[in-house]
PDB file of N, CA and C in Angstrom:
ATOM      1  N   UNK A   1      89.133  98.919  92.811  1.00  0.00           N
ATOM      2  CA  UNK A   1      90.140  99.860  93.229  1.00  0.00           C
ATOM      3  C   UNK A   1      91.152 100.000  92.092  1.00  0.00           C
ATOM      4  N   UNK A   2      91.277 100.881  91.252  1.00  0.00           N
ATOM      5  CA  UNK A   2      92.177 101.283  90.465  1.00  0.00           C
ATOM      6  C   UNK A   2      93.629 101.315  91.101  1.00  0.00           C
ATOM      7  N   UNK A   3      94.361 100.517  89.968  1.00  0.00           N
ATOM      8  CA  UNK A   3      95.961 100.089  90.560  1.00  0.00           C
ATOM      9  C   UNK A   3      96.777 101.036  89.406  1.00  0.00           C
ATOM     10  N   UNK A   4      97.532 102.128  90.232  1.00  0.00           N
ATOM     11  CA  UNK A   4      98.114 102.838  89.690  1.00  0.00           C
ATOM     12  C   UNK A   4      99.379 102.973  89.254  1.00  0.00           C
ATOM     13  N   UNK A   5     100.047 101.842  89.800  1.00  0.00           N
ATOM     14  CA  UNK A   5     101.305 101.445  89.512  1.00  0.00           C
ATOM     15  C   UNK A   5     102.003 100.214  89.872  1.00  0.00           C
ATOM     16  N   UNK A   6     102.605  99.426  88.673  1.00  0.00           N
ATOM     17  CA  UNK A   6     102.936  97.911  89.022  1.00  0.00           C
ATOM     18  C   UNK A   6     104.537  98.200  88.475  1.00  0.00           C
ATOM     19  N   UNK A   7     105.128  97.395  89.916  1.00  0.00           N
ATOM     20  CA  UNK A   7     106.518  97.284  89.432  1.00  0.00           C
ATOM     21  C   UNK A   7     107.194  95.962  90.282  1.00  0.00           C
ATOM     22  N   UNK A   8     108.335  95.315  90.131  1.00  0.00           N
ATOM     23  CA  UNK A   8     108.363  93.943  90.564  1.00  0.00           C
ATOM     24  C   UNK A   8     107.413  93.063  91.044  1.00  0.00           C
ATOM     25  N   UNK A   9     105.859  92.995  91.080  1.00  0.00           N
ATOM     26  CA  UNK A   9     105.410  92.313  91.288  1.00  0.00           C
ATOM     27  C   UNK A   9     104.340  93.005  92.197  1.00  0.00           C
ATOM     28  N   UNK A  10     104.780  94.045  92.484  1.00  0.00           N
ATOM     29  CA  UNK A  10     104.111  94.970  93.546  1.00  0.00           C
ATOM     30  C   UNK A  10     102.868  95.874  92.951  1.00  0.00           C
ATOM     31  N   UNK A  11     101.516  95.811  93.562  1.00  0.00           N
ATOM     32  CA  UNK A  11     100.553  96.342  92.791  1.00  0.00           C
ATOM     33  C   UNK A  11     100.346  97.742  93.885  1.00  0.00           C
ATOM     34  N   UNK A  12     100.168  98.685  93.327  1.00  0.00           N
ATOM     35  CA  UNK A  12     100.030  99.620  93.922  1.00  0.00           C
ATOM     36  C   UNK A  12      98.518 100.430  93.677  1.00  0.00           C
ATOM     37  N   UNK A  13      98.061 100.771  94.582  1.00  0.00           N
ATOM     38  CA  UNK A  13      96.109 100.882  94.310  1.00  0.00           C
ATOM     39  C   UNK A  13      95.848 102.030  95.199  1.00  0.00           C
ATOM     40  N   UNK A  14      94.970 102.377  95.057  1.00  0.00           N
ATOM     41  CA  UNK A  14      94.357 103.715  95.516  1.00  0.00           C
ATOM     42  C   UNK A  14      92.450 103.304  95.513  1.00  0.00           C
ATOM     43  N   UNK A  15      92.059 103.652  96.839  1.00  0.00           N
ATOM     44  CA  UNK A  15      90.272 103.546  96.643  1.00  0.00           C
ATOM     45  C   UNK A  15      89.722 105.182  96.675  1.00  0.00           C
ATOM     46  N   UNK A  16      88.791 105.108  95.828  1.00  0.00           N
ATOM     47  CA  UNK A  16      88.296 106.718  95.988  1.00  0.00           C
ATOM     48  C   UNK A  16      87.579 106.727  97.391  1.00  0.00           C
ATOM     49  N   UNK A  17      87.229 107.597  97.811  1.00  0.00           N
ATOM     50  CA  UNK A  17      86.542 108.111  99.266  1.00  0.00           C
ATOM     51  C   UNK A  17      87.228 107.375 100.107  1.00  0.00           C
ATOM     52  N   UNK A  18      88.374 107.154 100.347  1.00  0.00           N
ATOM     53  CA  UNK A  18      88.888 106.120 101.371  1.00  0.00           C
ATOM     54  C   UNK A  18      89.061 106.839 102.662  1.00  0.00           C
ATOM     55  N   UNK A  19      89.323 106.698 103.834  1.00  0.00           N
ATOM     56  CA  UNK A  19      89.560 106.898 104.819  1.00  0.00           C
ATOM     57  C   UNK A  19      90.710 107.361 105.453  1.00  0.00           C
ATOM     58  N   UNK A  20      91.262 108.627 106.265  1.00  0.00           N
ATOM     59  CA  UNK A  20      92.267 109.095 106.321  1.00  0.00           C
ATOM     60  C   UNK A  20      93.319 108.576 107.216  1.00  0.00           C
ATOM     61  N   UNK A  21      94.249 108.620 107.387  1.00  0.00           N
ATOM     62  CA  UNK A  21      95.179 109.610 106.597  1.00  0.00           C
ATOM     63  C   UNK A  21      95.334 109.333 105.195  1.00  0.00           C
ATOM     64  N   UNK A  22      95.664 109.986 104.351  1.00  0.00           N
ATOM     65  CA  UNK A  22      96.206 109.963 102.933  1.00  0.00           C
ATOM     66  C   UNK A  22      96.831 108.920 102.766  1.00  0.00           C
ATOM     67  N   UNK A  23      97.176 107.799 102.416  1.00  0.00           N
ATOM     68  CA  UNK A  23      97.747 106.126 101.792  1.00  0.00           C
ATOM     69  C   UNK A  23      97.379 105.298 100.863  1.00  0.00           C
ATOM     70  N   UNK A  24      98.028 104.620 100.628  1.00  0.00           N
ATOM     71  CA  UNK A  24      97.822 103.956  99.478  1.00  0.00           C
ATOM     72  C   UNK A  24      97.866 102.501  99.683  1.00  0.00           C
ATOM     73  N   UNK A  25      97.489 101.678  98.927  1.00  0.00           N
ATOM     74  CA  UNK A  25      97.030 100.226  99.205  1.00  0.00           C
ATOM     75  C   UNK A  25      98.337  99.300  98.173  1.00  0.00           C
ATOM     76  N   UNK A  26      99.459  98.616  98.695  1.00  0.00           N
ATOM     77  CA  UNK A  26     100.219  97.943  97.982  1.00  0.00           C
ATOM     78  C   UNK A  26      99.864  96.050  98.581  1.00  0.00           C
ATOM     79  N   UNK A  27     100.157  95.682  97.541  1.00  0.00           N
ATOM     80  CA  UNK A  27      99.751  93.879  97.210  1.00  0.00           C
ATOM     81  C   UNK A  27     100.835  93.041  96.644  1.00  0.00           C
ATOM     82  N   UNK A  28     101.359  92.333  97.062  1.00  0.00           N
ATOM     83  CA  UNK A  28     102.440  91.790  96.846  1.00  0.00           C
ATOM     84  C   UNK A  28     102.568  90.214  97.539  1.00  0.00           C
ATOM     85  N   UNK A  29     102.405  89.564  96.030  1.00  0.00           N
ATOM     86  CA  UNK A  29     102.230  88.099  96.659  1.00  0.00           C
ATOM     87  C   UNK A  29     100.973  87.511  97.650  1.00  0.00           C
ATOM     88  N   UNK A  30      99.648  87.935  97.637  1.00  0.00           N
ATOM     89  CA  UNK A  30      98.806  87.229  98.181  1.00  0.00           C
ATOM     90  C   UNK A  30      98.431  88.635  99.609  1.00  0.00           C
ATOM     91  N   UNK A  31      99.315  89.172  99.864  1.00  0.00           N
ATOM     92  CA  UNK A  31      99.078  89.832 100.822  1.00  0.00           C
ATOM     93  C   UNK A  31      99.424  91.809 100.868  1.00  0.00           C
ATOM     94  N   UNK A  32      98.607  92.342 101.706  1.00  0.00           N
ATOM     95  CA  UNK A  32      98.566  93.777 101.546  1.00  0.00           C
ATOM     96  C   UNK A  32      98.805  94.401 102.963  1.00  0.00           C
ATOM     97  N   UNK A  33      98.897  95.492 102.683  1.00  0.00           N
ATOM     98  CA  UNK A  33      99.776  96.860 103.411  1.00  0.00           C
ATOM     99  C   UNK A  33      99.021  98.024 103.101  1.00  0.00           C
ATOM    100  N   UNK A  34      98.505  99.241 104.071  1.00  0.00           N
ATOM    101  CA  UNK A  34      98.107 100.300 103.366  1.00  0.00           C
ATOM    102  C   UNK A  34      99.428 101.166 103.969  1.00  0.00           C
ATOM    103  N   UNK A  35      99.935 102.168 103.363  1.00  0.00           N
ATOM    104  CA  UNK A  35     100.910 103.038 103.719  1.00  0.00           C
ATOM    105  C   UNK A  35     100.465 104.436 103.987  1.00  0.00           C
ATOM    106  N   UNK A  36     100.975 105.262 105.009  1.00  0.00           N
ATOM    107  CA  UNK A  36     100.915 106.760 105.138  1.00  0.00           C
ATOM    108  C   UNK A  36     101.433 107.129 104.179  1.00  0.00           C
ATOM    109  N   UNK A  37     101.081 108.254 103.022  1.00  0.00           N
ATOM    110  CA  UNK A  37     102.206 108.906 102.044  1.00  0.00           C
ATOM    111  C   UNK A  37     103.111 109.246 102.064  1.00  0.00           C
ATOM    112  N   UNK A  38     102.538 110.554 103.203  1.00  0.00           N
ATOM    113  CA  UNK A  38     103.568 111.258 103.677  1.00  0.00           C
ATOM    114  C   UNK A  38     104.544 110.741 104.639  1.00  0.00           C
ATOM    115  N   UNK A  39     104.442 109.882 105.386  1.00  0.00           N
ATOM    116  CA  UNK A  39     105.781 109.569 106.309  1.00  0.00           C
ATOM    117  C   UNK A  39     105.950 107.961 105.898  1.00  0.00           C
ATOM    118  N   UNK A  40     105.464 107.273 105.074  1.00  0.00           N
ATOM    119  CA  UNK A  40     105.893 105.755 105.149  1.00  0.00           C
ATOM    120  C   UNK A  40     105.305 105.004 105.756  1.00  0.00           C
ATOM    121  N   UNK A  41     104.862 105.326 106.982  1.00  0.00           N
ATOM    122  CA  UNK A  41     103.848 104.174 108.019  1.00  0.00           C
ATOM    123  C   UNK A  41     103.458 103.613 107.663  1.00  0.00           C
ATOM    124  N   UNK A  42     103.702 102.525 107.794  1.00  0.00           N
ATOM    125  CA  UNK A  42     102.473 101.169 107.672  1.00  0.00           C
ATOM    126  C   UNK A  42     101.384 101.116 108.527  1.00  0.00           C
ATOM    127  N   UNK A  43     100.279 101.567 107.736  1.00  0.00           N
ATOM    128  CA  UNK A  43      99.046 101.552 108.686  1.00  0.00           C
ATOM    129  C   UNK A  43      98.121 100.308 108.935  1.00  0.00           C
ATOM    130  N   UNK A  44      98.637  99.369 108.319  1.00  0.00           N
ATOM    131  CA  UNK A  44      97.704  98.399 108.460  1.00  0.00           C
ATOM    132  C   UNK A  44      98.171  97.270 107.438  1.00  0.00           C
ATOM    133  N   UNK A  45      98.884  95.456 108.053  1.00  0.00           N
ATOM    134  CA  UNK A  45      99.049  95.176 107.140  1.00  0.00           C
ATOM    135  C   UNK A  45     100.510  94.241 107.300  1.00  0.00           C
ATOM    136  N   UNK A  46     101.038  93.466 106.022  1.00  0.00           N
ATOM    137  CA  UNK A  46     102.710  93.126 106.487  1.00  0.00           C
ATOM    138  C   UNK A  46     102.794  92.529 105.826  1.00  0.00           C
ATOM    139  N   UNK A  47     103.952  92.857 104.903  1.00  0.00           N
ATOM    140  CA  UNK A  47     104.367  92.327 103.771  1.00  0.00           C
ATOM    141  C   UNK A  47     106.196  91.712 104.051  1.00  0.00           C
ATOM    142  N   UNK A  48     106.564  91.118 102.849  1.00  0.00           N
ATOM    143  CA  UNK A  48     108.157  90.981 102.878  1.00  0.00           C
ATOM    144  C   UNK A  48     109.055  92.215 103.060  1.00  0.00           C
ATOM    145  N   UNK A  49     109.889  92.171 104.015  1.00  0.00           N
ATOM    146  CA  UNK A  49     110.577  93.371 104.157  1.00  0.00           C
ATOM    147  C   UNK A  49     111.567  94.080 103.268  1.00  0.00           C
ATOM    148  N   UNK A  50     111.752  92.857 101.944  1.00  0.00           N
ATOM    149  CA  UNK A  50     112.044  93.328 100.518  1.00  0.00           C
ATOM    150  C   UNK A  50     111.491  93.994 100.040  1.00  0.00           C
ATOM    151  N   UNK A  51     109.953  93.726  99.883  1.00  0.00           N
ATOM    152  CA  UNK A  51     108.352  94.287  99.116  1.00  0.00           C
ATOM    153  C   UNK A  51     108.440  95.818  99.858  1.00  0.00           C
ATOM    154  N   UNK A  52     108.594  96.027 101.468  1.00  0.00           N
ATOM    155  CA  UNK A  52     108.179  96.805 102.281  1.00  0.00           C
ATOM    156  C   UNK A  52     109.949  98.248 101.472  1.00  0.00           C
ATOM    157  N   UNK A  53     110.654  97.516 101.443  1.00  0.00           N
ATOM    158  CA  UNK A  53     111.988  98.408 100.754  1.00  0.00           C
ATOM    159  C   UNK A  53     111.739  98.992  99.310  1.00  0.00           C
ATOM    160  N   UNK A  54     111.307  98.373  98.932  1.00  0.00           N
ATOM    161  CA  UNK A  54     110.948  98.718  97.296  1.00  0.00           C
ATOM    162  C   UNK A  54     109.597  99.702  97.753  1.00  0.00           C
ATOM    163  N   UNK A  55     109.082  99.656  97.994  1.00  0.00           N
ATOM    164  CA  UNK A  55     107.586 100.481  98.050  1.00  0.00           C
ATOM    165  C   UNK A  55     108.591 101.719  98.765  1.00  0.00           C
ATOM    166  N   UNK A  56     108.768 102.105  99.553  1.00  0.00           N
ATOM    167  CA  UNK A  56     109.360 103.000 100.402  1.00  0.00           C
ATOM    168  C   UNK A  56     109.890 103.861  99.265  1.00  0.00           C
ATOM    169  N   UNK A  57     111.241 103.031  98.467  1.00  0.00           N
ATOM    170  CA  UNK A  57     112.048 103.794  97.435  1.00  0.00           C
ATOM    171  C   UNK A  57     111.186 104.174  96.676  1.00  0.00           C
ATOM    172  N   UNK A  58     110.065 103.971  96.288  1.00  0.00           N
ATOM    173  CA  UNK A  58     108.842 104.252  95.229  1.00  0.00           C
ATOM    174  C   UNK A  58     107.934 105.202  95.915  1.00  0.00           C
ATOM    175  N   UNK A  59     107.665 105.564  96.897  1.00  0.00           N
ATOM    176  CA  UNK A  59     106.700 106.467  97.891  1.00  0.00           C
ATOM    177  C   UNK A  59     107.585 107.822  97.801  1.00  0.00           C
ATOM    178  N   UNK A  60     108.839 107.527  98.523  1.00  0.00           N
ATOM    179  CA  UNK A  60     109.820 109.003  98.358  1.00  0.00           C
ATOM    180  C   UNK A  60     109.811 109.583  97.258  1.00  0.00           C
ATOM    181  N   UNK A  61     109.911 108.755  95.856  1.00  0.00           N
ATOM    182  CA  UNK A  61     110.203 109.435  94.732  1.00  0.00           C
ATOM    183  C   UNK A  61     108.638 109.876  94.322  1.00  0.00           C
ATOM    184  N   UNK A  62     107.420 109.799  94.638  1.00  0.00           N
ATOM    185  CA  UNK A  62     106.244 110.053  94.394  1.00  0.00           C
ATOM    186  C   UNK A  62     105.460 110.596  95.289  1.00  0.00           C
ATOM    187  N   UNK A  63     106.066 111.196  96.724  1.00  0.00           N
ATOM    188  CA  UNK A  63     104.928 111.579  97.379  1.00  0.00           C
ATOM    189  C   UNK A  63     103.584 112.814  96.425  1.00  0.00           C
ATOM    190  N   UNK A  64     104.068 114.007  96.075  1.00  0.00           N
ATOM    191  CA  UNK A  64     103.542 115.080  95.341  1.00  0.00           C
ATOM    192  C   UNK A  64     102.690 113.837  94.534  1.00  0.00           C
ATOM    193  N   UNK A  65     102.732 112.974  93.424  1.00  0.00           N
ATOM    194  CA  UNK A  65     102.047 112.390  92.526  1.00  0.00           C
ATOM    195  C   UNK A  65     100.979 111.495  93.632  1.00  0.00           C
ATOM    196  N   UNK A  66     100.987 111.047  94.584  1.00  0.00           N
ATOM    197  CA  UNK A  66     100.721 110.118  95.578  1.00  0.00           C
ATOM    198  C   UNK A  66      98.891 110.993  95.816  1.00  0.00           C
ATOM    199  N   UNK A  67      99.677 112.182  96.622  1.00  0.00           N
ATOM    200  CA  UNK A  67      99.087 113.327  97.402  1.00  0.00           C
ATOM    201  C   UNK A  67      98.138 114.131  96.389  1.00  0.00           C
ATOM    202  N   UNK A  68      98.040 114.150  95.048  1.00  0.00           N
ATOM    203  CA  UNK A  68      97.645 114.722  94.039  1.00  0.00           C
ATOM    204  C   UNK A  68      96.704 114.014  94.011  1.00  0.00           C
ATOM    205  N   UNK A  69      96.411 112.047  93.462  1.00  0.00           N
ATOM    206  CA  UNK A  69      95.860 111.101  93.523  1.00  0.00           C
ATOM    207  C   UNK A  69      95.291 111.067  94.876  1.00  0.00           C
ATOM    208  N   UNK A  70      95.437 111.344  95.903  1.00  0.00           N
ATOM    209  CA  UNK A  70      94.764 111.335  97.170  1.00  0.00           C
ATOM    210  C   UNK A  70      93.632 112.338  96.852  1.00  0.00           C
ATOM    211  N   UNK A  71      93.620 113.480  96.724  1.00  0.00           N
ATOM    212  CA  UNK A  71      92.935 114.362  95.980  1.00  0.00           C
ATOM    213  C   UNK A  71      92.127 113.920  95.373  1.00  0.00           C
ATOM    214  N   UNK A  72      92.384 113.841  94.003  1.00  0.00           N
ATOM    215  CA  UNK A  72      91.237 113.181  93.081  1.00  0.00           C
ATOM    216  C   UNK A  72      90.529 112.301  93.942  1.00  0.00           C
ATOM    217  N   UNK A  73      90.877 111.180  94.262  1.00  0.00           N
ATOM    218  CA  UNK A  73      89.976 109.802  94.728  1.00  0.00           C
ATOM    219  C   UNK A  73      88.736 110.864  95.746  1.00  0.00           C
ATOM    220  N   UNK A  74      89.284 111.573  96.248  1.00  0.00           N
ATOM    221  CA  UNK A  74      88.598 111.991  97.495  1.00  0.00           C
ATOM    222  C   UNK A  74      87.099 113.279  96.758  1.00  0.00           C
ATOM    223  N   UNK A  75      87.687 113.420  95.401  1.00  0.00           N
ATOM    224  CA  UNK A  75      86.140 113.852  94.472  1.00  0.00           C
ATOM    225  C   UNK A  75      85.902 113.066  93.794  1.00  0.00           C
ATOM    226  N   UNK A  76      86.165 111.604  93.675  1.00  0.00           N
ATOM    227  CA  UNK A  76      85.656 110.640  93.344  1.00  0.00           C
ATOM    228  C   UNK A  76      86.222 110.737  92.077  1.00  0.00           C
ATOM    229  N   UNK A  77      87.439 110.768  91.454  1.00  0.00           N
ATOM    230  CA  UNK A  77      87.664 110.607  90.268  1.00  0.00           C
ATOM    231  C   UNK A  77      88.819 109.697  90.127  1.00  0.00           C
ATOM    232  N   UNK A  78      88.893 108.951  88.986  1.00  0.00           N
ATOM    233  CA  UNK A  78      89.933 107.903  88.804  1.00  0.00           C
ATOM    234  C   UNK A  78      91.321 108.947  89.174  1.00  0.00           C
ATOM    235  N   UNK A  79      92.107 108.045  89.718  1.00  0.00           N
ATOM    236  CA  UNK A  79      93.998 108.491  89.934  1.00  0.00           C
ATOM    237  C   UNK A  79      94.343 108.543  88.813  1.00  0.00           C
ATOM    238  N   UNK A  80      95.286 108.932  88.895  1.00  0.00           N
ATOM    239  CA  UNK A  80      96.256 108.639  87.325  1.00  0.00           C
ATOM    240  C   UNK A  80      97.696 107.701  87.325  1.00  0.00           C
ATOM    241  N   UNK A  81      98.151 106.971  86.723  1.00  0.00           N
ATOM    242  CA  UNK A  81      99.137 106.561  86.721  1.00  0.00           C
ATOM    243  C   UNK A  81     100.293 107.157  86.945  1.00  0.00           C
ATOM    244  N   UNK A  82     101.219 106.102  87.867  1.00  0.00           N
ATOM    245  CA  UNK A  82     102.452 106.684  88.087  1.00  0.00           C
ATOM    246  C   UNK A  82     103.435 105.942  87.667  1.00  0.00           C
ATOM    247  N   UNK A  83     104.812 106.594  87.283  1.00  0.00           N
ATOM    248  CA  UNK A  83     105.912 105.603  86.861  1.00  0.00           C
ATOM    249  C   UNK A  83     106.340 104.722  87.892  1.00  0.00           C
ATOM    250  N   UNK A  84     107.001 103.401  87.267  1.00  0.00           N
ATOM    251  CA  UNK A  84     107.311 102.267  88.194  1.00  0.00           C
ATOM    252  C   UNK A  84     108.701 102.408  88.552  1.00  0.00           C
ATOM    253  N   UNK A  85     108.443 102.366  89.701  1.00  0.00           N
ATOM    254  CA  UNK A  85     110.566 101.667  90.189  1.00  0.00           C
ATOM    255  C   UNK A  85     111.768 100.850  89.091  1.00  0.00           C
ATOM    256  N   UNK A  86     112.207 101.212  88.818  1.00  0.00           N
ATOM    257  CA  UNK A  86     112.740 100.707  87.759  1.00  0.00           C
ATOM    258  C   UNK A  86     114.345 100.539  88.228  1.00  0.00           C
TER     259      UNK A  86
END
């Protein structure tokens, strides 16, 4: 699974052909979360509610880049990188 963006510790990943709704796969410390793009949901998953704050501030500022990468994966092509939370 191509990880498209790492920032405090937080790995952020995307699988091609994955299963809907549109989300993304974050890893943080041993354990994972998949997220809705578009609204934030945690679809599956439970992380630190620090980890869970930082991803959020990083989802808002990227949905369009998120949703683009949802795209690709879904014709089977690598995502592209996104900038990190900084």
């Amino acid at each position: 699974m191509p990880t498209i963006c790492i920032f405090f510790g937080i790995f952020i990943k995307m699988y091609c052909d994955d299963h809907f709704p549109p989300h993304f796969h974050a890893e943080y410390n041993g354990n994972e979360v998949q997220i809705a793009i578009e609204t934030g949901k945690i679809i599956k998953g439970n992380l630190a509610p620090r980890a869970i704050r930082l991803i959020e501030e990083w989802r808002k500022l990227h949905v369009k880049e998120l949703l683009d990468n949802w795209e690709r994966a879904k014709m089977l092509q690598l995502p592209e990188k996104i900038a990190p939370l900084e």
